[in-house]
C-alpha atoms as a PDB file:
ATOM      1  CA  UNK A   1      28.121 -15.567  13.108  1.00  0.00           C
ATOM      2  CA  UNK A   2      25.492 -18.347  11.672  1.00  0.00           C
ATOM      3  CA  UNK A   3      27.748 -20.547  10.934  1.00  0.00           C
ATOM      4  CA  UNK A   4      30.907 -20.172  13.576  1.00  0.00           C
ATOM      5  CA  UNK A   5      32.194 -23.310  15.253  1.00  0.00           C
ATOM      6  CA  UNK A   6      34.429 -24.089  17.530  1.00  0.00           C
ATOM      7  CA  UNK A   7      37.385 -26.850  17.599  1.00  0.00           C
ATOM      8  CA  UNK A   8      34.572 -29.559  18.322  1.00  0.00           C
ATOM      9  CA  UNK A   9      32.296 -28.622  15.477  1.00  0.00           C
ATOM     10  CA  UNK A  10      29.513 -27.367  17.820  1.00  0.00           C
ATOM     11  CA  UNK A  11      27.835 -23.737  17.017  1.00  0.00           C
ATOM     12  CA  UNK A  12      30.044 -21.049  18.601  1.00  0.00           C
ATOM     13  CA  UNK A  13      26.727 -18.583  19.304  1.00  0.00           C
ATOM     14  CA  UNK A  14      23.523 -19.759  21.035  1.00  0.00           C
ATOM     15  CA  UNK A  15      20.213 -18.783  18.946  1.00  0.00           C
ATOM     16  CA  UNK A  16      19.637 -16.025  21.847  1.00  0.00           C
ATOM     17  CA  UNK A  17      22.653 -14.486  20.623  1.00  0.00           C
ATOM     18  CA  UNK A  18      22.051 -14.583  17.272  1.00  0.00           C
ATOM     19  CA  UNK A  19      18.793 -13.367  17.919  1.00  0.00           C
ATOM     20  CA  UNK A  20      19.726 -10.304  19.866  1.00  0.00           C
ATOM     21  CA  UNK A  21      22.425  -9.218  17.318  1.00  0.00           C
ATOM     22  CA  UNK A  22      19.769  -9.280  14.916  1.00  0.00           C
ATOM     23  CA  UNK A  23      17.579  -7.220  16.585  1.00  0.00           C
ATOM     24  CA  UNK A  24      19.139  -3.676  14.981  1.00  0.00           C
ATOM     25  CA  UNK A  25      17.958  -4.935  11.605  1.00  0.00           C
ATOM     26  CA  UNK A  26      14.978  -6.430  12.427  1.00  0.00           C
ATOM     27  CA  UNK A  27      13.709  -3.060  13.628  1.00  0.00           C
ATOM     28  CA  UNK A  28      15.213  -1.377  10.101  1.00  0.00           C
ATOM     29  CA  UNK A  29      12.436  -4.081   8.532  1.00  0.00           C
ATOM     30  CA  UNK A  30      10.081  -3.565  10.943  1.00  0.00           C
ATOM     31  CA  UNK A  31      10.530   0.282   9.823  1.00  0.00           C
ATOM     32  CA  UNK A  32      10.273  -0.606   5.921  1.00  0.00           C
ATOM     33  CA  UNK A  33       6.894  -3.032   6.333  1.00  0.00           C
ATOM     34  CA  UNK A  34       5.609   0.221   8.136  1.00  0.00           C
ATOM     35  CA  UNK A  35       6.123   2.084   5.220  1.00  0.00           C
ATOM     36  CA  UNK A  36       5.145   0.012   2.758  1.00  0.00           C
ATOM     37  CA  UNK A  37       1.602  -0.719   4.740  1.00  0.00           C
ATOM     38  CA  UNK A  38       1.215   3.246   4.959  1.00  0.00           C
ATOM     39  CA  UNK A  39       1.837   3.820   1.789  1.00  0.00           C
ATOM     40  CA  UNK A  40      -0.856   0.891   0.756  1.00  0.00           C
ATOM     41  CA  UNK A  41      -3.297   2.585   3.198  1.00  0.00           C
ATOM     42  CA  UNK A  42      -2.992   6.152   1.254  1.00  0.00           C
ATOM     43  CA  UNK A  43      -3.508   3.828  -2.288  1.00  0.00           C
ATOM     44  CA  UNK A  44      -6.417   2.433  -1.148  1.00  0.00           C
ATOM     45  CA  UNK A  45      -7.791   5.915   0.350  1.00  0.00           C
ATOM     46  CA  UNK A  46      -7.064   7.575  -3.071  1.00  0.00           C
ATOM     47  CA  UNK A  47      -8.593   5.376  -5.126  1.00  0.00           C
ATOM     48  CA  UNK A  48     -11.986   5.264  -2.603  1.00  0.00           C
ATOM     49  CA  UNK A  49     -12.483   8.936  -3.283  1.00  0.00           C
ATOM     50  CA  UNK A  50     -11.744   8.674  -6.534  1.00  0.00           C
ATOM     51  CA  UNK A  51     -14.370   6.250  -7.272  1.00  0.00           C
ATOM     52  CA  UNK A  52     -16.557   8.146  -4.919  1.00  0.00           C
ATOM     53  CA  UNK A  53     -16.257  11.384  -7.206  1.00  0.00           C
ATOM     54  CA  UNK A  54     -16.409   9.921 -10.405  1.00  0.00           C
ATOM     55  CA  UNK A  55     -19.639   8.940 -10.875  1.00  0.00           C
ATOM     56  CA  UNK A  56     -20.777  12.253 -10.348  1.00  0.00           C
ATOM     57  CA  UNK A  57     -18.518  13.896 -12.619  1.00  0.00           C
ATOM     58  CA  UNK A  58     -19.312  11.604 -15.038  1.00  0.00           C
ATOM     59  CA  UNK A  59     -23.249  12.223 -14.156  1.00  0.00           C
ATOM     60  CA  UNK A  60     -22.431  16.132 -14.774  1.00  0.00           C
ATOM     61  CA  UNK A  61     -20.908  15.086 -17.903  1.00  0.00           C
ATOM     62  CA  UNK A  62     -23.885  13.489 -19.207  1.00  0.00           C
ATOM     63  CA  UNK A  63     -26.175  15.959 -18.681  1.00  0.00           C
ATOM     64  CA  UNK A  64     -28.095  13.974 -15.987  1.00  0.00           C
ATOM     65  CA  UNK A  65     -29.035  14.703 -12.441  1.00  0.00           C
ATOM     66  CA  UNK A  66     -27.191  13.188  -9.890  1.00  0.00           C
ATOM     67  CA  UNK A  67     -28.791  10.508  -7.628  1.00  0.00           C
ATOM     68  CA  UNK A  68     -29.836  11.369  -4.466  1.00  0.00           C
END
């Protein structure tokens, strides 16, 4: 579709209508970068609490008291 021409050599397709039979797999990205982002989002929740809880399982560990 890109690169259809007619008899003259001009571009068969304008860019709108390359553009709008695009759009089906520009929403399929659109779904995969929303996946990707939520599944960055639950990383960097996971390893905030998990650096939140170590340090006092590590203070438990060590016998001391935990700050307060």
């Amino acid at each position: 579709m890109w690169r259809a021409y007619t008899s003259l050599g001009f571009l068969e397709y304008s860019f709108i209508e390359t553009v709008e039979a695009m759009h089906p797999f520009h929403i399929i990205r659109a779904a995969g970068g929303a996946l990707f982002l939520i599944g960055s989002l639950i990383m960097v929740y996971n390893l905030w609490m998990t650096v939140r809880a170590g340090g006092a399982e590590l203070a438990t560990e060590l016998g001391l008291q935990a700050a307060q």
